[in-house]
C-alpha atoms as a PDB file:
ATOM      1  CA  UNK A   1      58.492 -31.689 113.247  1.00  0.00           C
ATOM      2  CA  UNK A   2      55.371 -33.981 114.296  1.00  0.00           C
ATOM      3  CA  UNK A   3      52.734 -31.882 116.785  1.00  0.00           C
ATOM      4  CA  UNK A   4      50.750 -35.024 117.822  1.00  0.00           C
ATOM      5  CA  UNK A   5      47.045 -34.760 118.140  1.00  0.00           C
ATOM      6  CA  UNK A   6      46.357 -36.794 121.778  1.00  0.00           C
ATOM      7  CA  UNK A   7      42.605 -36.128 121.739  1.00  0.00           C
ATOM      8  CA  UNK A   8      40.366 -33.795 122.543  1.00  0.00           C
ATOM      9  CA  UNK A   9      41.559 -30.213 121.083  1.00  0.00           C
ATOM     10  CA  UNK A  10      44.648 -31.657 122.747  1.00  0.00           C
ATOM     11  CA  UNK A  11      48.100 -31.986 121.365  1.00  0.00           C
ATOM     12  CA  UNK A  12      51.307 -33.343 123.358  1.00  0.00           C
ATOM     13  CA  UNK A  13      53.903 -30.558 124.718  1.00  0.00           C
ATOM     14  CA  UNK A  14      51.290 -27.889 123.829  1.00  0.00           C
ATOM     15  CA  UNK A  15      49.919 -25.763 127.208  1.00  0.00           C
ATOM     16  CA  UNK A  16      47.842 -23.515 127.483  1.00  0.00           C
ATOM     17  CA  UNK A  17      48.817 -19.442 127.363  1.00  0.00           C
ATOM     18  CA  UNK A  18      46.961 -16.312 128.215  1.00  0.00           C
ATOM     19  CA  UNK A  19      44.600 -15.194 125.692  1.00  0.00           C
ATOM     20  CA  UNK A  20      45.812 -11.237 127.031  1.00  0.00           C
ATOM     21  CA  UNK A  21      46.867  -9.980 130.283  1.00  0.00           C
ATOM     22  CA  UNK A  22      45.539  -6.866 131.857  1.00  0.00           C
ATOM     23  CA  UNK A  23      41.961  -6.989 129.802  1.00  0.00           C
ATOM     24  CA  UNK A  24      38.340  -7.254 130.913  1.00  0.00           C
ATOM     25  CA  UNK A  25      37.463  -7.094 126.921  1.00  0.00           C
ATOM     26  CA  UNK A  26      36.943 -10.576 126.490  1.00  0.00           C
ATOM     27  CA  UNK A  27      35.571 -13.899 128.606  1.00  0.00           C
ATOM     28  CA  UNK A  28      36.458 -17.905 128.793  1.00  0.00           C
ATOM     29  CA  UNK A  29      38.830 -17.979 126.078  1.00  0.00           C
ATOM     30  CA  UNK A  30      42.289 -19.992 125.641  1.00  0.00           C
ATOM     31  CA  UNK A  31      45.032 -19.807 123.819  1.00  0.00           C
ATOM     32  CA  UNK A  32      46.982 -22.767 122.541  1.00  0.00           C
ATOM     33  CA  UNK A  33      50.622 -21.616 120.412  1.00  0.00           C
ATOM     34  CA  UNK A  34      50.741 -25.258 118.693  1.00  0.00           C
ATOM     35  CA  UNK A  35      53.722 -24.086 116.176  1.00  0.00           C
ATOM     36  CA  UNK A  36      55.850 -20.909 116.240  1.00  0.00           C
ATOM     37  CA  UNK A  37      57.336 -21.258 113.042  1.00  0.00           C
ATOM     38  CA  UNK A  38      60.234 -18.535 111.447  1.00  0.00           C
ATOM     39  CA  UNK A  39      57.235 -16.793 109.922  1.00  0.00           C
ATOM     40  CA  UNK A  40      54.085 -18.008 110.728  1.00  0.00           C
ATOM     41  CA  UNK A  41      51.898 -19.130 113.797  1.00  0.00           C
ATOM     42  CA  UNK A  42      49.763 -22.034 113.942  1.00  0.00           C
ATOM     43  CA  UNK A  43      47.442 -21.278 117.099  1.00  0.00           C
ATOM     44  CA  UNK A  44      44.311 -23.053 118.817  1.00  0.00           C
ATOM     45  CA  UNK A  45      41.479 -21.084 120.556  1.00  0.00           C
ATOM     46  CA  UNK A  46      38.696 -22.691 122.302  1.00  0.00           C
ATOM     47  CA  UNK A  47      36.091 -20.595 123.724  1.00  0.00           C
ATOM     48  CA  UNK A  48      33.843 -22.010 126.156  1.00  0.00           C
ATOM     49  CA  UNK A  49      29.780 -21.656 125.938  1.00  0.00           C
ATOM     50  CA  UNK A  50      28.680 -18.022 126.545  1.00  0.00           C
ATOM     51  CA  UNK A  51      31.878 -16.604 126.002  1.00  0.00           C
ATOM     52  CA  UNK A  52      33.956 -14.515 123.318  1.00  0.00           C
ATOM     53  CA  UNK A  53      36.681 -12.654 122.215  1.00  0.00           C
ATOM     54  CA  UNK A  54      37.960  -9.473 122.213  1.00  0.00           C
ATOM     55  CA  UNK A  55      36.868  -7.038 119.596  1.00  0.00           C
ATOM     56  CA  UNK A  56      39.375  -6.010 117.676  1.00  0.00           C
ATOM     57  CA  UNK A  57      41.423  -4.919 114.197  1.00  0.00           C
ATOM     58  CA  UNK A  58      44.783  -5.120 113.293  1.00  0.00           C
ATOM     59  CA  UNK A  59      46.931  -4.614 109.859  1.00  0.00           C
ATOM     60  CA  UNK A  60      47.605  -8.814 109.794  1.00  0.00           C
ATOM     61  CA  UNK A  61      45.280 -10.994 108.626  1.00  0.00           C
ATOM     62  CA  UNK A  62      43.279 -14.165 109.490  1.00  0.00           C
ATOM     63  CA  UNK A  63      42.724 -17.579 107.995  1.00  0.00           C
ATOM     64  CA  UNK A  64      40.475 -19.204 110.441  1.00  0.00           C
ATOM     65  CA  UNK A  65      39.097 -22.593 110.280  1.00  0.00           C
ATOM     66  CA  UNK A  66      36.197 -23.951 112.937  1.00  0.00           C
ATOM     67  CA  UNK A  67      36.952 -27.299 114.313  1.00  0.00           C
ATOM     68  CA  UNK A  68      34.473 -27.346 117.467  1.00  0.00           C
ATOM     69  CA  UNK A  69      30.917 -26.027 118.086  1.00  0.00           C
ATOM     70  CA  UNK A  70      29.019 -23.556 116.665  1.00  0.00           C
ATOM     71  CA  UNK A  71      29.224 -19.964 117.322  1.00  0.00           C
ATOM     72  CA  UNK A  72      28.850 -16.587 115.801  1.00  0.00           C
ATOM     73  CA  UNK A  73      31.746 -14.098 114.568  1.00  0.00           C
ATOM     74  CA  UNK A  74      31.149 -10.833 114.094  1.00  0.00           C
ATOM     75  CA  UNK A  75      33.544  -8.935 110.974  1.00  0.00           C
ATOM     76  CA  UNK A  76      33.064  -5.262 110.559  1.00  0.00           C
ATOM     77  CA  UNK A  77      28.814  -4.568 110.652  1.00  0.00           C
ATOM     78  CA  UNK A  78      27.698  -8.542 109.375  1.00  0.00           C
ATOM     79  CA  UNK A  79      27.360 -11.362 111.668  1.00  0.00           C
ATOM     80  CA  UNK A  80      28.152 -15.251 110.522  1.00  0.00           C
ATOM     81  CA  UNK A  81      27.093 -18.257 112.030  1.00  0.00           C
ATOM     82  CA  UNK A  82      29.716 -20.683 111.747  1.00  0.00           C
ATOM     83  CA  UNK A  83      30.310 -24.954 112.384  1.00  0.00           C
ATOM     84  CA  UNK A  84      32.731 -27.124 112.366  1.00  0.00           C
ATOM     85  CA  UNK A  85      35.157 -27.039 109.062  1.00  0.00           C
ATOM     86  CA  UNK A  86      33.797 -23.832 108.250  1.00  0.00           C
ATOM     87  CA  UNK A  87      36.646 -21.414 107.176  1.00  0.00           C
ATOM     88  CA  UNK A  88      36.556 -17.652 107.234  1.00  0.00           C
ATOM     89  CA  UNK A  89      39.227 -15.008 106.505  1.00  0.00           C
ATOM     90  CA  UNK A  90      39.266 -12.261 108.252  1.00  0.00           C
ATOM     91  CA  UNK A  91      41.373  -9.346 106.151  1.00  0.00           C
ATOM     92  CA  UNK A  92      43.116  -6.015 106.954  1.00  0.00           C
ATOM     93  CA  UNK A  93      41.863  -3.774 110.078  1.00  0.00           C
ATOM     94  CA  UNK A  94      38.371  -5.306 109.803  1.00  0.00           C
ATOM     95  CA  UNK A  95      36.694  -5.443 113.307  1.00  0.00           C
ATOM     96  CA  UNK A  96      35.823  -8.935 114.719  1.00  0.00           C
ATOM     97  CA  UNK A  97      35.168 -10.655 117.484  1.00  0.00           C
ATOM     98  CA  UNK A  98      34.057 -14.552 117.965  1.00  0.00           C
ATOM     99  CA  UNK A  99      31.375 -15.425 120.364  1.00  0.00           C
ATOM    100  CA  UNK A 100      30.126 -18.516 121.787  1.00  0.00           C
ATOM    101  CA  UNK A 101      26.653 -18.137 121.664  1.00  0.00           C
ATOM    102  CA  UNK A 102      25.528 -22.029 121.750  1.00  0.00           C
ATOM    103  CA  UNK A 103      28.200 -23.811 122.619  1.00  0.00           C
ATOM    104  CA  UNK A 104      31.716 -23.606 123.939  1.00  0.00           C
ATOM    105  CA  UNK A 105      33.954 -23.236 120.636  1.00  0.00           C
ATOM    106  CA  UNK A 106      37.057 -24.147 119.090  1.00  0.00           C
ATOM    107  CA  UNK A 107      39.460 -22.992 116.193  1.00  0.00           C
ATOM    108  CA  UNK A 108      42.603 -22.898 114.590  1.00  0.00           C
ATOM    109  CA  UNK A 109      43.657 -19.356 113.342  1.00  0.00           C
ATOM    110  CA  UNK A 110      47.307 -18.793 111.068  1.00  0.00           C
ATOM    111  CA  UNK A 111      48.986 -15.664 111.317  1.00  0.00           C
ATOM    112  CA  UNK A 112      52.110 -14.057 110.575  1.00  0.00           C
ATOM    113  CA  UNK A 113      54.969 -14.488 113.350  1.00  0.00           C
ATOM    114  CA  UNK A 114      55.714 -10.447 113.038  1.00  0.00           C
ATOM    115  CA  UNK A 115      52.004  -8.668 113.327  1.00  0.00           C
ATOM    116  CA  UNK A 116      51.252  -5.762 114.530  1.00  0.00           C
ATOM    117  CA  UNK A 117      49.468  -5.151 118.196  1.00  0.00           C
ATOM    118  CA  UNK A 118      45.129  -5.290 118.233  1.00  0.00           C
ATOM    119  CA  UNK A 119      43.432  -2.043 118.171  1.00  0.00           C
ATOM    120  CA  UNK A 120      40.483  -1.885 120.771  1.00  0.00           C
ATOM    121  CA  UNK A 121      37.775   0.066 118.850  1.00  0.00           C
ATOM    122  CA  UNK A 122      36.868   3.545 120.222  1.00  0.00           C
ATOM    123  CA  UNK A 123      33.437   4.019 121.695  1.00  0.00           C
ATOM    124  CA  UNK A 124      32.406   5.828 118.446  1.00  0.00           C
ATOM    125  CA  UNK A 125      33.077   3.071 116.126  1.00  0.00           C
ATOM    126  CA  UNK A 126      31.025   0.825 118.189  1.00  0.00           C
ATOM    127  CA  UNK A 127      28.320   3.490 117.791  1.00  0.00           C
ATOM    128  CA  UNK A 128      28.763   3.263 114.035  1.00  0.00           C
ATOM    129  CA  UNK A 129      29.096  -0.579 113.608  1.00  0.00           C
ATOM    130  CA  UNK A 130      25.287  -0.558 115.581  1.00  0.00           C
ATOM    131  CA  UNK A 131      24.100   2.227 113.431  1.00  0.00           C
ATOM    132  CA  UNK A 132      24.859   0.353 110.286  1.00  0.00           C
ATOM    133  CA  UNK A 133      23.332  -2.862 111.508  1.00  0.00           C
ATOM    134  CA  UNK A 134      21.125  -2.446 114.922  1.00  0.00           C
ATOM    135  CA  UNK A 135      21.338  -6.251 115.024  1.00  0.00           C
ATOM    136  CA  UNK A 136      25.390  -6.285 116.747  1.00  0.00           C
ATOM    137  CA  UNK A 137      23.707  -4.435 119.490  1.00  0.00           C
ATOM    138  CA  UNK A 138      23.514  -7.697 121.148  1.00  0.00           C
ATOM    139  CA  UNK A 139      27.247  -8.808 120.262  1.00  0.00           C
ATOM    140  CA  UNK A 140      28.989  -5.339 121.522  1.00  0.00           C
ATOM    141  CA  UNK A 141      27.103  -4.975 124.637  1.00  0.00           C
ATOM    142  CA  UNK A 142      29.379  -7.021 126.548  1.00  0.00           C
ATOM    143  CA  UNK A 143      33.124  -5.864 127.613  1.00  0.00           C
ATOM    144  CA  UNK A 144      34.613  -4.031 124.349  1.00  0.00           C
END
């Protein structure tokens, strides 16, 4: 089965879904589910300028590749800056979050169909990621 690509982080008979419902922990981000295979998912995020996601961990894991903008994402207590075609893998209940920081953003993350749920981190664990590295200070500050 043929997704086509019609231009601009676009592809036909793809819409846009809610990032999450009921949460202030995240800002300007959407979701695009461009396969829903028997076992995997092939989605599209884009995140616009200034804006990032929720920080999170989860069992599943993440292949991630960067296809618009550069940003920051933040795994565990390190910080990456990231650009287009840039790939990053993201494994087992490791915190992260992806943030916008200089322009609005755009990637393609494959999961497993069956995952478990996110895990918000507990104030405490924000504590500790800043404690290890005082640097995130600026990356956590914002809805958690």
């Amino acid at each position: 089965m043929l997704f086509k690509y019609i231009g601009n982080f676009r592809w036909k008979d793809v819409f846009e879904k809610p990032y999450k419902t009921n949460d202030n922990s995240f800002l300007n981000v959407k979701r695009f589910e461009i396969v829903k295979g028997k076992d995997v998912e092939f989605r599209y995020f884009e995140i616009e300028k200034g804006g990032y996601s929720s920080l999170e961990r989860h069992e599943h894991e993440h292949i991630v590749m960067f296809i618009k903008g550069r940003g920051i994402v933040l795994i565990e207590d390190e910080t990456y800056e990231f650009e287009p075609f840039d790939v990053i893998y993201i494994q087992s209940f490791k915190a992260h979050r992806f943030i916008a920081k200089y322009e609005d953003i755009g990637f393609i993350c494959v999961v497993k169909k069956d995952r478990d749920r996110p895990q918000k981190l507990s104030e405490k664990e924000i504590r500790d990621l800043i404690n290890k590295n005082p640097n995130l200070k600026e990356f956590l500050k914002f809805g958690v």
